[in-house]
N, C-alpha and C. Protein backbone atom coordinates (compact mmCIF):
# COMPACT_ATOMS: atom_id res chain seq x y z
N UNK A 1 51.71 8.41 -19.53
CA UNK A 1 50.31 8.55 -19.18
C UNK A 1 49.83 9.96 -19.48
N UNK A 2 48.46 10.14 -19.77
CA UNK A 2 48.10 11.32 -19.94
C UNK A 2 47.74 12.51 -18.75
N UNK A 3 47.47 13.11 -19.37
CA UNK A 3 47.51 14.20 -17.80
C UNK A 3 46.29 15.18 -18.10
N UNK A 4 45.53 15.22 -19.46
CA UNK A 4 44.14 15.91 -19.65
C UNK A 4 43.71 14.90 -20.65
N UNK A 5 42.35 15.18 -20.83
CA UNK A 5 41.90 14.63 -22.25
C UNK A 5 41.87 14.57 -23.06
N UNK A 6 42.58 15.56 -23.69
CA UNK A 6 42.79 15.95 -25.40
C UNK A 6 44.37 15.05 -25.19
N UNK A 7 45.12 14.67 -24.36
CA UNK A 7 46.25 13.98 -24.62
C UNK A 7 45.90 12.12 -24.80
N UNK A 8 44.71 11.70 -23.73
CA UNK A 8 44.36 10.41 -24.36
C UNK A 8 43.90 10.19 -25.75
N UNK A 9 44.84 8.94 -26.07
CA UNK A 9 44.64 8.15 -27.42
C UNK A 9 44.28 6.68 -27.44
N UNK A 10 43.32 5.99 -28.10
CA UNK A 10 43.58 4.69 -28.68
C UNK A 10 44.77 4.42 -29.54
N UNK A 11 45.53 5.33 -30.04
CA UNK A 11 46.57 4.71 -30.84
C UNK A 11 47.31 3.36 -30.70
N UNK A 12 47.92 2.64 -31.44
CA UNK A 12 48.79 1.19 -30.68
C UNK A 12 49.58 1.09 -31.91
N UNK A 13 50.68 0.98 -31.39
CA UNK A 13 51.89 0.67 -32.44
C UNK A 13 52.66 -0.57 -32.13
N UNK A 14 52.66 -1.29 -33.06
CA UNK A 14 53.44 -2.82 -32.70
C UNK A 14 54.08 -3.00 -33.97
N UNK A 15 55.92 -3.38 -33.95
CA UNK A 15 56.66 -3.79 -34.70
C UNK A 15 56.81 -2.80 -35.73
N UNK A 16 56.53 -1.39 -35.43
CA UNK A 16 56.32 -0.39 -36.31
C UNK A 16 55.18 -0.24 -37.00
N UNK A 17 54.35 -0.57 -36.65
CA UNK A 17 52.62 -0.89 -37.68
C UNK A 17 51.70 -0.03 -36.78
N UNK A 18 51.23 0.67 -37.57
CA UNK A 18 49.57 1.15 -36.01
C UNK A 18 48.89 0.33 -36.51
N UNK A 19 48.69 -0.68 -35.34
CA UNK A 19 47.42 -1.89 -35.31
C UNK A 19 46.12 -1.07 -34.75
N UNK A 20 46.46 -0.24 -34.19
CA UNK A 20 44.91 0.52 -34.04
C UNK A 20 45.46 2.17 -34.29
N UNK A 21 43.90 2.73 -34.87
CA UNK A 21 44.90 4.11 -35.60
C UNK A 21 43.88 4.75 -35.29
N UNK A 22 43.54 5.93 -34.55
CA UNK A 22 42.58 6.53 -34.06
C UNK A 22 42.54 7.69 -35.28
N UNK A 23 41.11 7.90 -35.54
CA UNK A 23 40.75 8.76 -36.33
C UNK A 23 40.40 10.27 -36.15
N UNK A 24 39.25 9.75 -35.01
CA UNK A 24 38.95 11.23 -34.38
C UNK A 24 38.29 10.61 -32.74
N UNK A 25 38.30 11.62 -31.83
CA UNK A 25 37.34 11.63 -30.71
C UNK A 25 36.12 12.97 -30.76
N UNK A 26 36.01 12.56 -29.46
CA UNK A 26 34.89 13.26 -29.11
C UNK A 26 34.99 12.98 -27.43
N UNK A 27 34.94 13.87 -26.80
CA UNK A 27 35.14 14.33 -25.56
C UNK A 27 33.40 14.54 -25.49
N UNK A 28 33.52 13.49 -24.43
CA UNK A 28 31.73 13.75 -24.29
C UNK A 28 31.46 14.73 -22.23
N UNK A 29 32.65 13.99 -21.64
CA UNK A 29 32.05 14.60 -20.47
C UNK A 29 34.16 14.57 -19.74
N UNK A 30 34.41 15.42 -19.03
CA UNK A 30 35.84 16.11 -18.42
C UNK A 30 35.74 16.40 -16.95
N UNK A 31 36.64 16.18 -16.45
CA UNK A 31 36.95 15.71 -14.98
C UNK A 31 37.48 14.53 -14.43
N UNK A 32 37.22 14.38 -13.21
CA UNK A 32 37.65 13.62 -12.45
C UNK A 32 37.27 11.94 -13.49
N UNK A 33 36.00 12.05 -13.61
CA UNK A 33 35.47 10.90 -14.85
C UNK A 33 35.81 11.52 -16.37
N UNK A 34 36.06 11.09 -17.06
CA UNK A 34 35.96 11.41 -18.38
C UNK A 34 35.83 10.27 -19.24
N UNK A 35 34.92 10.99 -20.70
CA UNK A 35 34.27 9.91 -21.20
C UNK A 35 34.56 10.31 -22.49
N UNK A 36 35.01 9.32 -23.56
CA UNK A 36 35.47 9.88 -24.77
C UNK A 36 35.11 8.41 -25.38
N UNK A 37 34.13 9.28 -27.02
CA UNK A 37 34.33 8.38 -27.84
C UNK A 37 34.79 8.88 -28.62
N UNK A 38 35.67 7.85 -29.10
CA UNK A 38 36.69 7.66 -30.34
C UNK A 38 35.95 6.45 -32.00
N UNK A 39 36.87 7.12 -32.58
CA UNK A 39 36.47 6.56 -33.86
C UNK A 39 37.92 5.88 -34.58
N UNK A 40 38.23 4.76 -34.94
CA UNK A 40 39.08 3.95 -34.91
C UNK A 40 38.86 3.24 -36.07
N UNK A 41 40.16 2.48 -36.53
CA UNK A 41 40.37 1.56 -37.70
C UNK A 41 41.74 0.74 -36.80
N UNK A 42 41.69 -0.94 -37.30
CA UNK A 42 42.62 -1.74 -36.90
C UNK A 42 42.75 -2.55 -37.93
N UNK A 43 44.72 -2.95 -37.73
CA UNK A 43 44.85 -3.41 -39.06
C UNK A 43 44.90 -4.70 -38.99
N UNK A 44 44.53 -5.14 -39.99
CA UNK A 44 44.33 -6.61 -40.09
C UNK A 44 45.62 -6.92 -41.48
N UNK A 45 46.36 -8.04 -40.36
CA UNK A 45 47.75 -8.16 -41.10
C UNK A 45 47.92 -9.16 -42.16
N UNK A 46 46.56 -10.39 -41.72
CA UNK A 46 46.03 -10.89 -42.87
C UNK A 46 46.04 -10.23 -44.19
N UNK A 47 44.74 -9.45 -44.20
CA UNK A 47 44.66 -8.75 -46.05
C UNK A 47 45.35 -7.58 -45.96
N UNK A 48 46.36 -7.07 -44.98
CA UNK A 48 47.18 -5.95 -44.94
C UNK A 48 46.38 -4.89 -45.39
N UNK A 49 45.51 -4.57 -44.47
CA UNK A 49 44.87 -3.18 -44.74
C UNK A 49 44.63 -3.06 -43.41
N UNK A 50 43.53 -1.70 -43.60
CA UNK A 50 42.25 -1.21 -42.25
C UNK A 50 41.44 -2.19 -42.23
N UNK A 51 40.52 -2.09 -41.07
CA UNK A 51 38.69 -2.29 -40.80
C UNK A 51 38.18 -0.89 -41.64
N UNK A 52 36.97 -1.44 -41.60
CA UNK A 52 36.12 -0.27 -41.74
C UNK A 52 36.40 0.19 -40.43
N UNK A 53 35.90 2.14 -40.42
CA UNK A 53 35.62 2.05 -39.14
C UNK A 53 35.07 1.92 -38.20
N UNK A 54 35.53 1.85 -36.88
CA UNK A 54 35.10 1.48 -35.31
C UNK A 54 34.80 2.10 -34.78
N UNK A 55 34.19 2.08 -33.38
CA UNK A 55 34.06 3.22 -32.54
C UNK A 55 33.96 1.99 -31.09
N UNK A 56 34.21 3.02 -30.17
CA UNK A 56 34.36 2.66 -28.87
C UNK A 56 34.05 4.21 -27.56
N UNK A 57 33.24 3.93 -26.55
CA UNK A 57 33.38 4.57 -25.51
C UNK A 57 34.41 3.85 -24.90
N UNK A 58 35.04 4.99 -24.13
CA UNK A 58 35.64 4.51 -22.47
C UNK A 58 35.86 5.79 -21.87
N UNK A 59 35.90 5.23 -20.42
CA UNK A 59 35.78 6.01 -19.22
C UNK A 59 36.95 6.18 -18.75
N UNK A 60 37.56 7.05 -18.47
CA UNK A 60 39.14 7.25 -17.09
C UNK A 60 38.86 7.84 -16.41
N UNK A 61 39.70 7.55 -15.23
CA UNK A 61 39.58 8.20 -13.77
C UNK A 61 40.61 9.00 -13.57
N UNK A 62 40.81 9.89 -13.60
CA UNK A 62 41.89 10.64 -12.83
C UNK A 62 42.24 10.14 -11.38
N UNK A 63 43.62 10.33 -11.60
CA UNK A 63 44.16 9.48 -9.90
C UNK A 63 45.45 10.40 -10.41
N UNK A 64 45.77 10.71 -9.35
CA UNK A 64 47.32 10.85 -8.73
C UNK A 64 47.87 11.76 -10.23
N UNK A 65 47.18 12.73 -11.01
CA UNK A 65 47.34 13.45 -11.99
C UNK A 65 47.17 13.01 -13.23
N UNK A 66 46.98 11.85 -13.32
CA UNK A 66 47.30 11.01 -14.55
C UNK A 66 45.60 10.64 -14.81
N UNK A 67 45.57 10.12 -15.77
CA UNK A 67 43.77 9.08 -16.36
C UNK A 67 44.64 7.77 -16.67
N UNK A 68 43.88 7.11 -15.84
CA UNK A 68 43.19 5.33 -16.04
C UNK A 68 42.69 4.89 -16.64
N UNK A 69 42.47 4.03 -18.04
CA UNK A 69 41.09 3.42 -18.50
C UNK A 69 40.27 2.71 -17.67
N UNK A 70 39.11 2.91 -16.77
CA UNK A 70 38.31 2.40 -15.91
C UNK A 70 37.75 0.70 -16.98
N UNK A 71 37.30 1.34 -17.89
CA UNK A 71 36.10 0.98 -18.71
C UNK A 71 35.77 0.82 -20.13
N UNK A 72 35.15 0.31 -20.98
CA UNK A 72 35.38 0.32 -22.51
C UNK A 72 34.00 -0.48 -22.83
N UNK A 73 33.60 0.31 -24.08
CA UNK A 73 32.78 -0.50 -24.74
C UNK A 73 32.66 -0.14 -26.37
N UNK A 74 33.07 -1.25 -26.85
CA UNK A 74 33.51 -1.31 -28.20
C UNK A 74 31.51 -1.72 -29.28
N UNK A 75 31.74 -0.69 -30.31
CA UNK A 75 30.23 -0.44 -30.97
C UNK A 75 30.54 -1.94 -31.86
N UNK A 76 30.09 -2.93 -31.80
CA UNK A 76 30.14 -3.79 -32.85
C UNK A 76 29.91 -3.56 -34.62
N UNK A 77 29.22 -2.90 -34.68
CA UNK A 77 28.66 -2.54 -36.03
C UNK A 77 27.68 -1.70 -36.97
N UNK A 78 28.01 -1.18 -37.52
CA UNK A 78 27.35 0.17 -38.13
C UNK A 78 25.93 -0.08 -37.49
N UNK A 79 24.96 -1.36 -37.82
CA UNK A 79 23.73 -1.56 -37.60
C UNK A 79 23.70 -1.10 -35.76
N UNK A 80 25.08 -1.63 -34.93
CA UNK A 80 24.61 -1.50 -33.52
C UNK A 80 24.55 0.31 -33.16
N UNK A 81 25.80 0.70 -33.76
CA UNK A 81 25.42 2.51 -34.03
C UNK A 81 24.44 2.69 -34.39
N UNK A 82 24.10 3.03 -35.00
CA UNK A 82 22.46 3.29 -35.38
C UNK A 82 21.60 2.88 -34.77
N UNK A 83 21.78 1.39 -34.48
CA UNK A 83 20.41 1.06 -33.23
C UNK A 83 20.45 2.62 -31.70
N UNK A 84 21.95 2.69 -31.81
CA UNK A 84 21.79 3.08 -30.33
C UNK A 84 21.44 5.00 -30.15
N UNK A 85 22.24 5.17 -32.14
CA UNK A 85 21.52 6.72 -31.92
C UNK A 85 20.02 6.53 -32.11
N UNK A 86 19.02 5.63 -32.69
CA UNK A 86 17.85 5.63 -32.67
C UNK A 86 17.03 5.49 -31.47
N UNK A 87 17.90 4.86 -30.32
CA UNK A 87 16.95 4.55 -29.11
C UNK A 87 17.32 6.22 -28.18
N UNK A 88 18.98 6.32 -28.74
CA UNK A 88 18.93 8.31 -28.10
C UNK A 88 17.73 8.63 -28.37
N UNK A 89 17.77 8.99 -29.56
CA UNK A 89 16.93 9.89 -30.07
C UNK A 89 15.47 10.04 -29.53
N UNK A 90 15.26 8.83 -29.77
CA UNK A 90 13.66 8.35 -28.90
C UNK A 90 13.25 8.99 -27.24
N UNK A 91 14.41 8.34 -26.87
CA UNK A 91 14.05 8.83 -25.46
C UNK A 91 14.54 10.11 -24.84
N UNK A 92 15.41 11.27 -26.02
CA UNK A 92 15.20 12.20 -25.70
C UNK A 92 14.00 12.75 -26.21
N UNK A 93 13.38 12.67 -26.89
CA UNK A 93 12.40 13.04 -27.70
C UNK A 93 11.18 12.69 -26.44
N UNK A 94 10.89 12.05 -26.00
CA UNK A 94 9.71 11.78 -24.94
C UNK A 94 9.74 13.02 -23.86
């Protein structure tokens, strides 16, 4: 388990394969909550490659020294990114 935030990963390794292969994060908020989005590719063993890439928030809790995944929410698709930096944008802008 991790013990700060720069040590959590999405990584996942199965049968020797990273089925999910983290690219980069982004540490959005640190503490007791912490909130990190990550940017991700998973392999699809079908056509033996990557996805394009992914992205996902999630939340951990610190407990007992360690982080928890509380929470997760996976971006469906370039179009839903963009929808959601466009509605940022908007309503910081007001």
């Amino acid at each position: 388990m991790a013990s700060t935030p720069d040590e959590l990963t999405i990584n996942y390794s199965e049968g020797g394969i990273d089925v999910v292969k983290e690219l980069d994060k982004a540490v959005l908020s640190k503490g007791a909550w912490t909130t990190i989005l990550f940017r991700y590719q998973d392999w699809d063993a079908r056509k033996e490659e990557y996805s394009k890439d992914r992205y996902s928030i999630r939340r951990y809790q610190k407990r007992n020294g360690e982080y928890q995944q509380k929470s997760k929410f996976n971006i469906s698709s370039p179009d839903q990114a963009r929808q959601l930096i466009e509605s940022l944008n908007k309503w910081l802008d007001e």
